[in-house]
N, C-alpha and C. Protein backbone atom coordinates (compact mmCIF):
# COMPACT_ATOMS: atom_id res chain seq x y z
N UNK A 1 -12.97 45.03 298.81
CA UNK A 1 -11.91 45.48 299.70
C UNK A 1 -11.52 46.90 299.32
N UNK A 2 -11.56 47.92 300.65
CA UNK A 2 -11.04 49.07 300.19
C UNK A 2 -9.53 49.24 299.60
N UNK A 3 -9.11 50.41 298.80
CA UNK A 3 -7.98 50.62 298.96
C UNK A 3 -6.92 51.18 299.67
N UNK A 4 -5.78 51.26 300.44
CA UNK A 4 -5.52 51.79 301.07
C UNK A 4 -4.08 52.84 300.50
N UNK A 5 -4.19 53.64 300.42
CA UNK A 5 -2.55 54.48 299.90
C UNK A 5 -1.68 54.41 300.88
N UNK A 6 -0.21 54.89 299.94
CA UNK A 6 0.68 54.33 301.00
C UNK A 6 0.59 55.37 302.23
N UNK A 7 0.26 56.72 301.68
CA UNK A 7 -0.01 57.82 302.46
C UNK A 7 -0.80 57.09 303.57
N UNK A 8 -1.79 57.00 303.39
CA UNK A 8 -2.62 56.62 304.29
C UNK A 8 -2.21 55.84 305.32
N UNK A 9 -1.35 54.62 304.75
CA UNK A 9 -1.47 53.39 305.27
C UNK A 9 -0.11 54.06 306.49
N UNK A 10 1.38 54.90 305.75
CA UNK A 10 1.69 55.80 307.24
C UNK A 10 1.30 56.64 307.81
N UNK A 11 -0.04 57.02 307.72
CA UNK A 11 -0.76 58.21 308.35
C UNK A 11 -0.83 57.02 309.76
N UNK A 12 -1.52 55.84 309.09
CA UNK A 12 -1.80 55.04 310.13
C UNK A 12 -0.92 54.61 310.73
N UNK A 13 -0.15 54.15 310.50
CA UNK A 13 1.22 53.63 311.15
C UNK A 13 1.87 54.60 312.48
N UNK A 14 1.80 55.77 311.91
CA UNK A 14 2.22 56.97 312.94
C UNK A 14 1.39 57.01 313.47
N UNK A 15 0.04 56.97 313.47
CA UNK A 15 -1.00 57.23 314.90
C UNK A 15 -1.12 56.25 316.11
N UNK A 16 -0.66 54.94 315.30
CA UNK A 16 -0.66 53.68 316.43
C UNK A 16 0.86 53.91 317.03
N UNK A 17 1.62 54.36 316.39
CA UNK A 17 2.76 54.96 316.71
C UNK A 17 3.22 55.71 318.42
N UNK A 18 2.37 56.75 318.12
CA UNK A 18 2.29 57.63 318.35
C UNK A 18 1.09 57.25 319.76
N UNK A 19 0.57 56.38 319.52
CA UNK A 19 -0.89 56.20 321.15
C UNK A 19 -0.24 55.08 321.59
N UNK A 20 0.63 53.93 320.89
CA UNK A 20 1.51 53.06 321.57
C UNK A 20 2.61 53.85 322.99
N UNK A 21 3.20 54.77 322.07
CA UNK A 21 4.48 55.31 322.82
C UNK A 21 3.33 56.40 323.74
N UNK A 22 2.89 57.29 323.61
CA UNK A 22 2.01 58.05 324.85
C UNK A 22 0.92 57.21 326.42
N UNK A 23 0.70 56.08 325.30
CA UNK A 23 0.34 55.20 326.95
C UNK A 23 1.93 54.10 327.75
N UNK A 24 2.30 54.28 327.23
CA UNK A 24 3.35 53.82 327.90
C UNK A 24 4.35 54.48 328.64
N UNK A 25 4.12 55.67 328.63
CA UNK A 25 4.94 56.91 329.06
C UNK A 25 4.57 57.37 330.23
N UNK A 26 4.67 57.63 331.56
CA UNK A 26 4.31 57.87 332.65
C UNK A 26 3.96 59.11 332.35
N UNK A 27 3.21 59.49 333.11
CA UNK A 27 2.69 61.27 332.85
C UNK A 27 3.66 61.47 333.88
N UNK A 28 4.04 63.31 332.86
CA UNK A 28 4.74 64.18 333.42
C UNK A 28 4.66 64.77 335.39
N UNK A 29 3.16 64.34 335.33
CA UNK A 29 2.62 64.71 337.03
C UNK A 29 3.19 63.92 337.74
N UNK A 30 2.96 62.57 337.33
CA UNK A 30 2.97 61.37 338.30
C UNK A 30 4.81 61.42 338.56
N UNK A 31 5.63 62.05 337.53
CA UNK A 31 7.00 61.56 337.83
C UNK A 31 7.27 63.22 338.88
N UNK A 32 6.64 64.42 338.64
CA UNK A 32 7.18 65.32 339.66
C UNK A 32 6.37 65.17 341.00
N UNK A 33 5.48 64.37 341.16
CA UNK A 33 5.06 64.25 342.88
C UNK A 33 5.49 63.00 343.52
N UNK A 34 6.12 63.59 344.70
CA UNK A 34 7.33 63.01 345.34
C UNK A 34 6.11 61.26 345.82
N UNK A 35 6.55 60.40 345.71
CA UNK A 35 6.71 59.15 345.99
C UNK A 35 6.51 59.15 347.32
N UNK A 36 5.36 58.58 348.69
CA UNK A 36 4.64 58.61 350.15
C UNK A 36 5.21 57.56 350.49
N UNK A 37 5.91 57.24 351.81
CA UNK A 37 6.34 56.53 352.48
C UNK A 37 7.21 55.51 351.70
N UNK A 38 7.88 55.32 350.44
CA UNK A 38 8.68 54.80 349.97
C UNK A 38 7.76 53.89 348.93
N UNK A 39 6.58 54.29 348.67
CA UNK A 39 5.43 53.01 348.01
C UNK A 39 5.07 51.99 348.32
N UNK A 40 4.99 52.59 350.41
CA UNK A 40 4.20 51.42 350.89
C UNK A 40 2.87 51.89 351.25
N UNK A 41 1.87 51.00 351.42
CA UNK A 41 0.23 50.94 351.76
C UNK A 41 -0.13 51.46 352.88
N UNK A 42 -0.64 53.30 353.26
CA UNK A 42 -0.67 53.29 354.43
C UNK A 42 -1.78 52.52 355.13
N UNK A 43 -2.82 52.35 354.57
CA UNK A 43 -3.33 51.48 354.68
C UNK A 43 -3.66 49.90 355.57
N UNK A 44 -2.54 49.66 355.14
CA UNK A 44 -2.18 48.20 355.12
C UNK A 44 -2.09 47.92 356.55
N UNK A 45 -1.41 48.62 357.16
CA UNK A 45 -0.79 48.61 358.34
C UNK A 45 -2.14 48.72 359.62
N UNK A 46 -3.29 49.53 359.34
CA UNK A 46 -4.32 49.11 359.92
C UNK A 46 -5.06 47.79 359.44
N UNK A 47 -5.22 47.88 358.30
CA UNK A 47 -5.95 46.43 358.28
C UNK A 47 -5.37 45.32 358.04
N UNK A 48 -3.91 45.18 357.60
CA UNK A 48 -3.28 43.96 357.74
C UNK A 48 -2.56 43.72 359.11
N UNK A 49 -2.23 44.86 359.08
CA UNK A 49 -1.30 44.58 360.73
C UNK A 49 0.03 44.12 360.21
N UNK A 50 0.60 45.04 359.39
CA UNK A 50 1.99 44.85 358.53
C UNK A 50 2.34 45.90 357.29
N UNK A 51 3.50 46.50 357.28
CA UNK A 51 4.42 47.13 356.21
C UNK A 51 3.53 46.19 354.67
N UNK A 52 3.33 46.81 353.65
CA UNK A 52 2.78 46.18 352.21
C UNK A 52 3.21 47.17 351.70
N UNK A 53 3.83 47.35 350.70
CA UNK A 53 4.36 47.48 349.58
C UNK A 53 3.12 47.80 348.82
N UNK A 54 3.00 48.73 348.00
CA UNK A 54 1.59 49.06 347.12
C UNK A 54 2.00 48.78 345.64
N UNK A 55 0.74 49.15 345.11
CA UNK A 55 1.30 48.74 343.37
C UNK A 55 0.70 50.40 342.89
N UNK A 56 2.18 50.45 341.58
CA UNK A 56 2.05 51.47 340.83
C UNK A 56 1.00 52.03 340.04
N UNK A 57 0.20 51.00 340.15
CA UNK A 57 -1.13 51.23 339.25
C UNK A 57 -2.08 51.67 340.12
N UNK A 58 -2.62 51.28 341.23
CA UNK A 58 -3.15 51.82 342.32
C UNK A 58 -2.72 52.46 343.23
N UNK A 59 -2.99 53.79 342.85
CA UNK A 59 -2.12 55.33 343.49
C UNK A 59 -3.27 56.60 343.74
N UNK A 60 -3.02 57.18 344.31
CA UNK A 60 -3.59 58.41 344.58
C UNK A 60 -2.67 59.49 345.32
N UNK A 61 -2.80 60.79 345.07
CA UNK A 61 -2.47 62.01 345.22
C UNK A 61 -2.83 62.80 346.15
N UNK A 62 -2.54 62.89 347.29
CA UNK A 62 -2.94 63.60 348.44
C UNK A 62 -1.87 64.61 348.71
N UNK A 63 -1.88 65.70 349.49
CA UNK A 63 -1.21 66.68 350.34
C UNK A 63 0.57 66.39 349.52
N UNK A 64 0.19 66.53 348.51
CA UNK A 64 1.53 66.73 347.49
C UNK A 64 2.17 65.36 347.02
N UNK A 65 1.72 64.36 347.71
CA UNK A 65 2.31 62.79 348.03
C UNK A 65 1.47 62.59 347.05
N UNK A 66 2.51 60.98 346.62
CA UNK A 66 1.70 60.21 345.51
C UNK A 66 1.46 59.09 346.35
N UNK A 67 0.25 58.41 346.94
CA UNK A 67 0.06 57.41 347.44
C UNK A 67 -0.34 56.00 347.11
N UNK A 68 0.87 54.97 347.33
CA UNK A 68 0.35 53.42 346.87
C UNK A 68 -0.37 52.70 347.51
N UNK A 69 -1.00 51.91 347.04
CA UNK A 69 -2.16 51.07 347.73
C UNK A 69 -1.88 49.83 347.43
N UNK A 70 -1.99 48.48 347.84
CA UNK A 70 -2.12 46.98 347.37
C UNK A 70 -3.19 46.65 346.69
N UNK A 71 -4.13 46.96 347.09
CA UNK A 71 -5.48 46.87 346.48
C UNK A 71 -6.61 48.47 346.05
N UNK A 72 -7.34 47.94 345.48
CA UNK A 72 -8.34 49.29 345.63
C UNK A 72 -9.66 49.67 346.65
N UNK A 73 -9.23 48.19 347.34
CA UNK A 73 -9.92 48.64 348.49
C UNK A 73 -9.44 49.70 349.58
N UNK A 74 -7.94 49.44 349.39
CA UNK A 74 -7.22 50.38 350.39
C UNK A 74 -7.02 51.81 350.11
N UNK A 75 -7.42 51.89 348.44
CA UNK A 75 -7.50 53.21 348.38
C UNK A 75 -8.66 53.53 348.19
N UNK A 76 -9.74 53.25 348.18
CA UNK A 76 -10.73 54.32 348.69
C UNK A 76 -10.61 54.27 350.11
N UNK A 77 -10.79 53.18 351.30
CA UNK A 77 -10.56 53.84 352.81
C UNK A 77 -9.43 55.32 352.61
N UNK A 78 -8.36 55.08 352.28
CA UNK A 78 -7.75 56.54 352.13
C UNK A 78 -8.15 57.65 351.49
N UNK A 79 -8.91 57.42 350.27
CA UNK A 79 -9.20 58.64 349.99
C UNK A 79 -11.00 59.17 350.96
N UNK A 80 -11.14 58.30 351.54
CA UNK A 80 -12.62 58.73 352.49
C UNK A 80 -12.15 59.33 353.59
N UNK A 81 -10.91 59.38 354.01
CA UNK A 81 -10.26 59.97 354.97
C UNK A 81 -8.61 59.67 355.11
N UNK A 82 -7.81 60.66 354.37
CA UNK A 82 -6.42 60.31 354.49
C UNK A 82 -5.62 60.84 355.71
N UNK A 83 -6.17 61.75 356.40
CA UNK A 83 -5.75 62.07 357.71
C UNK A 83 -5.51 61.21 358.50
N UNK A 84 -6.52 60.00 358.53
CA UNK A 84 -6.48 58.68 359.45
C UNK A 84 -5.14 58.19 358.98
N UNK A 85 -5.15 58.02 357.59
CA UNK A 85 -4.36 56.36 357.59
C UNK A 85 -2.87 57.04 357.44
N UNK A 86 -2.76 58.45 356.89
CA UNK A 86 -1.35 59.02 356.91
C UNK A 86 -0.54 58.99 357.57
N UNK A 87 0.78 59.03 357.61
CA UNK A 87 1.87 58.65 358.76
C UNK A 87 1.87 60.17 359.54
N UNK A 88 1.78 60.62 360.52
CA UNK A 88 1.70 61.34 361.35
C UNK A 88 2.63 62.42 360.76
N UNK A 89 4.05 62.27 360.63
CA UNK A 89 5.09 62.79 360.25
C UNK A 89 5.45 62.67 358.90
N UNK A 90 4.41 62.52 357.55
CA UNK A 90 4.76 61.64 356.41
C UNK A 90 6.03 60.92 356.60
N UNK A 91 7.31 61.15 355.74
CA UNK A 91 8.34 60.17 355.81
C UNK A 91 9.32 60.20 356.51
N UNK A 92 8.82 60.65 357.76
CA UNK A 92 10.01 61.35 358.38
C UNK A 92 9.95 60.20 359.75
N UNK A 93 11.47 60.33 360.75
CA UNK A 93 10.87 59.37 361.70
C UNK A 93 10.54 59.85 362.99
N UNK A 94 9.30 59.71 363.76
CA UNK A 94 8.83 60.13 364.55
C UNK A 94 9.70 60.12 365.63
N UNK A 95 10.68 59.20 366.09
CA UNK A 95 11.43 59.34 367.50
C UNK A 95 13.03 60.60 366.84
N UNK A 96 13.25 60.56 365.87
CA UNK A 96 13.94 61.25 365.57
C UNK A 96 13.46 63.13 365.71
N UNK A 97 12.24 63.07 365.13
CA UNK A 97 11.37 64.24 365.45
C UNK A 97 11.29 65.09 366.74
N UNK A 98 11.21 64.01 367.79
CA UNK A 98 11.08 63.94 369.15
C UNK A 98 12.24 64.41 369.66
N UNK A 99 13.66 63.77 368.94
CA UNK A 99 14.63 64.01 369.81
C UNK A 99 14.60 65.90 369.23
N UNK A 100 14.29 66.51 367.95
CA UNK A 100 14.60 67.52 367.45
C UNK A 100 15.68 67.22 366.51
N UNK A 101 15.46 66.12 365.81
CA UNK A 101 16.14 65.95 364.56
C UNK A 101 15.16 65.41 363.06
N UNK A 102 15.70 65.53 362.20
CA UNK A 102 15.02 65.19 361.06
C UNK A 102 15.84 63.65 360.05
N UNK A 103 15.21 62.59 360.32
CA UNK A 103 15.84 61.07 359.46
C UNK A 103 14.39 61.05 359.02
N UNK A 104 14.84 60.44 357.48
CA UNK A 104 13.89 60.00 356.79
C UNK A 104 13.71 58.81 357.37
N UNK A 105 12.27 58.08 357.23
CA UNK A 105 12.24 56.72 358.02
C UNK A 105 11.78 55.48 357.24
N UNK A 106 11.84 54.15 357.85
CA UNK A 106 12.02 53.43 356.92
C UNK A 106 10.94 52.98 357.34
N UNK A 107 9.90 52.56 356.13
CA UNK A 107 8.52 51.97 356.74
C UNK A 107 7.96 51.01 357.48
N UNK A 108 9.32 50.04 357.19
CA UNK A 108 9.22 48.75 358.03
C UNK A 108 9.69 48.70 359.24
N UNK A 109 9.68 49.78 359.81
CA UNK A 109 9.88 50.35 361.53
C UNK A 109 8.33 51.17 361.50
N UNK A 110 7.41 50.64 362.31
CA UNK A 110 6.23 51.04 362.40
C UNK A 110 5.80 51.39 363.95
N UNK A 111 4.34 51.70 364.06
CA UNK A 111 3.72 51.81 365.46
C UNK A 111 2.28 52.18 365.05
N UNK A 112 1.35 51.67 365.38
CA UNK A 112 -0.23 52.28 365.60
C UNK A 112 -0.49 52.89 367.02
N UNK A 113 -0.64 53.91 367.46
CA UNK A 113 -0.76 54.27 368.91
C UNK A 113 -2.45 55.41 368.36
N UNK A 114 -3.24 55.03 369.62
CA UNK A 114 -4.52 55.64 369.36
C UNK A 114 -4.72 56.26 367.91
N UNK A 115 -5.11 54.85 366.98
CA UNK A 115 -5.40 54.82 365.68
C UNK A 115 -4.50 56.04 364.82
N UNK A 116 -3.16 56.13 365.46
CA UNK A 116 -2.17 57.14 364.37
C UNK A 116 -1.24 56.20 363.93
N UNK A 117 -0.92 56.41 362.80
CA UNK A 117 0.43 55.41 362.86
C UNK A 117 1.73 56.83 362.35
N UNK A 118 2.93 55.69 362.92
CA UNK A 118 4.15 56.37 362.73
C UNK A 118 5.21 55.99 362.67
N UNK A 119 5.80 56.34 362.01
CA UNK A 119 6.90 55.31 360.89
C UNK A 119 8.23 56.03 361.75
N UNK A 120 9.40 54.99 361.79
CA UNK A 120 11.05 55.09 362.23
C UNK A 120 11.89 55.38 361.21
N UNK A 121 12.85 55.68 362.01
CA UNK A 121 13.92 55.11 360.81
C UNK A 121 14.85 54.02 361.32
N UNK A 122 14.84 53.86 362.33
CA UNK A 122 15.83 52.20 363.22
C UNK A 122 14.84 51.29 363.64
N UNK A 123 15.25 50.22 363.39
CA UNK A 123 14.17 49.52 364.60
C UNK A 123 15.06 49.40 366.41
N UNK A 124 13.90 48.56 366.73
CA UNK A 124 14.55 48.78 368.41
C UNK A 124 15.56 48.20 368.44
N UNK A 125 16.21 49.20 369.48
CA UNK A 125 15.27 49.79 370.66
C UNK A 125 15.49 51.10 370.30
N UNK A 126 15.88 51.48 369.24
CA UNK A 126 16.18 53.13 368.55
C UNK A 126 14.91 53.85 368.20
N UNK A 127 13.96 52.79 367.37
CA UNK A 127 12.43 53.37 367.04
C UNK A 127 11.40 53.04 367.85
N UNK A 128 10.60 52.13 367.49
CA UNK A 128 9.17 52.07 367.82
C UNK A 128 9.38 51.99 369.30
N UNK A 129 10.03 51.22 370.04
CA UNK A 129 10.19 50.77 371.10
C UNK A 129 10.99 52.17 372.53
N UNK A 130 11.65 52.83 371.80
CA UNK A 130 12.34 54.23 372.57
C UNK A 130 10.74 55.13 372.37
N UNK A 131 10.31 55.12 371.06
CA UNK A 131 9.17 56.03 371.46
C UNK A 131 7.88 56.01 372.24
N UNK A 132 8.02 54.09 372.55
CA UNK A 132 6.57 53.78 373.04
C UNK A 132 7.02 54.15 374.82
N UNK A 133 8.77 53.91 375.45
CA UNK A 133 8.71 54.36 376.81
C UNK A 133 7.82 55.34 377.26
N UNK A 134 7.89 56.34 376.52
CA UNK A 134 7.10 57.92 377.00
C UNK A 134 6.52 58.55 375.58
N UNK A 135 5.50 57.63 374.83
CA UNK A 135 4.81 58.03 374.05
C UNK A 135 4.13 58.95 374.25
N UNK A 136 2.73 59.63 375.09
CA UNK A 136 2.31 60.53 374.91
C UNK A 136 3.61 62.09 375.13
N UNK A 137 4.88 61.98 376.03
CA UNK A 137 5.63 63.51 375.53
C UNK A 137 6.61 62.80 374.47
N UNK A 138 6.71 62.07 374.15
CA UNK A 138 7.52 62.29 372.30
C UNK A 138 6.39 61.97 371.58
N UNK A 139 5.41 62.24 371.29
CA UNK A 139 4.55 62.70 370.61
C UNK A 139 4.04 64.36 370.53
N UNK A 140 4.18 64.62 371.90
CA UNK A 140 4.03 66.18 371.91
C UNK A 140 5.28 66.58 371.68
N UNK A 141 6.71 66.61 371.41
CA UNK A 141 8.02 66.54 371.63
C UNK A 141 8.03 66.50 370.04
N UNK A 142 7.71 65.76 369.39
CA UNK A 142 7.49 65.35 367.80
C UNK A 142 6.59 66.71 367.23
N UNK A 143 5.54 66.87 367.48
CA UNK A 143 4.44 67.61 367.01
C UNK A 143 5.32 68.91 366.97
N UNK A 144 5.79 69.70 368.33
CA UNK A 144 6.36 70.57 369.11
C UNK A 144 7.30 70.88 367.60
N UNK A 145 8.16 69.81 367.38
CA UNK A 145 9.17 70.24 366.21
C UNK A 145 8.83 69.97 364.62
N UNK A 146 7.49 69.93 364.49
CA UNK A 146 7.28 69.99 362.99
C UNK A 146 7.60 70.57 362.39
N UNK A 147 7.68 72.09 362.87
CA UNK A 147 8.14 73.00 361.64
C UNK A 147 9.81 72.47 361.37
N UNK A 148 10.41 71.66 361.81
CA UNK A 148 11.69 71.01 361.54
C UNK A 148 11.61 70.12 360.25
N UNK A 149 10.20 69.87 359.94
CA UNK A 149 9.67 69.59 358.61
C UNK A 149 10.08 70.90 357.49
N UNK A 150 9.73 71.59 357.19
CA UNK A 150 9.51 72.38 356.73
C UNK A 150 10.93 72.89 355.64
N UNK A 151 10.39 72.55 354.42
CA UNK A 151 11.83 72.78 353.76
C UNK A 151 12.49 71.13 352.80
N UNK A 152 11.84 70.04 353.80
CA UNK A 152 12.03 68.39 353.68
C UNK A 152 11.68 68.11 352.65
């Protein structure tokens, strides 16, 4: 049996120390990029056909957003194309957009319209349902005021 000094033996102590407390520590990146649709699955909503909630461990980083996924199937479809599965308006709500205002929106007010989706902040008849009356001009009405983004 080797010997071990005491030196040694806290050399060691501090290194397990020290890789205990650094993996347990969120990286500095992950806590300054802002959090995508509240850490739900954009995902989800095409292939489940429902609001999901993602997990912290399965994430990815797009267009400044940190994006959650449920599975890792859902994040590679997003990262093979995140334009598709992104909320049109990231977190903002599309009928609010429309009117020329800016509400953050809540994910569980949804819509898929020609494979876009786009998130509210009320449900009906305030969200999905006011925007589907005359969807194609509050969609151009929405687009029209993006730069109302800008600054968000």
């Amino acid at each position: 049996m080797r010997n071990v000094s005491r030196r040694n033996a806290t050399s060691l102590v501090l290194a397990v120390g020290v890789a205990l407390v650094a993996t347990s520590m969120p990286s500095f990146a992950t806590e300054t990029v802002p959090l995508a649709i509240k850490g739900y699955d954009p995902v989800a909503y095409f292939t489940d056909g429902r609001p999901t909630r993602g997990l912290p461990e399965i994430e990815y980083e797009w267009d400044e957003h940190r994006y959650l996924f449920a599975n890792t199937e859902h994040r590679e479809l997003f990262k093979a194309d995140p334009v598709r599965y992104a909320p049109q308006f990231g977190d903002y709500c599309a009928m609010a957009l429309a009117l020329g205002e800016v509400d953050k929106a809540n994910p569980e007010y949804w819509l898929i319209s020609d494979g876009k989706l786009y998130i509210f902040g009320k449900p009906a008849p305030m969200g999905p349902a006011l925007f589907q009356q005359d969807l194609s001009a509050n969609i151009a009405k929405a687009n029209k005021n993006r730069a109302l983004l800008q600054g968000h």
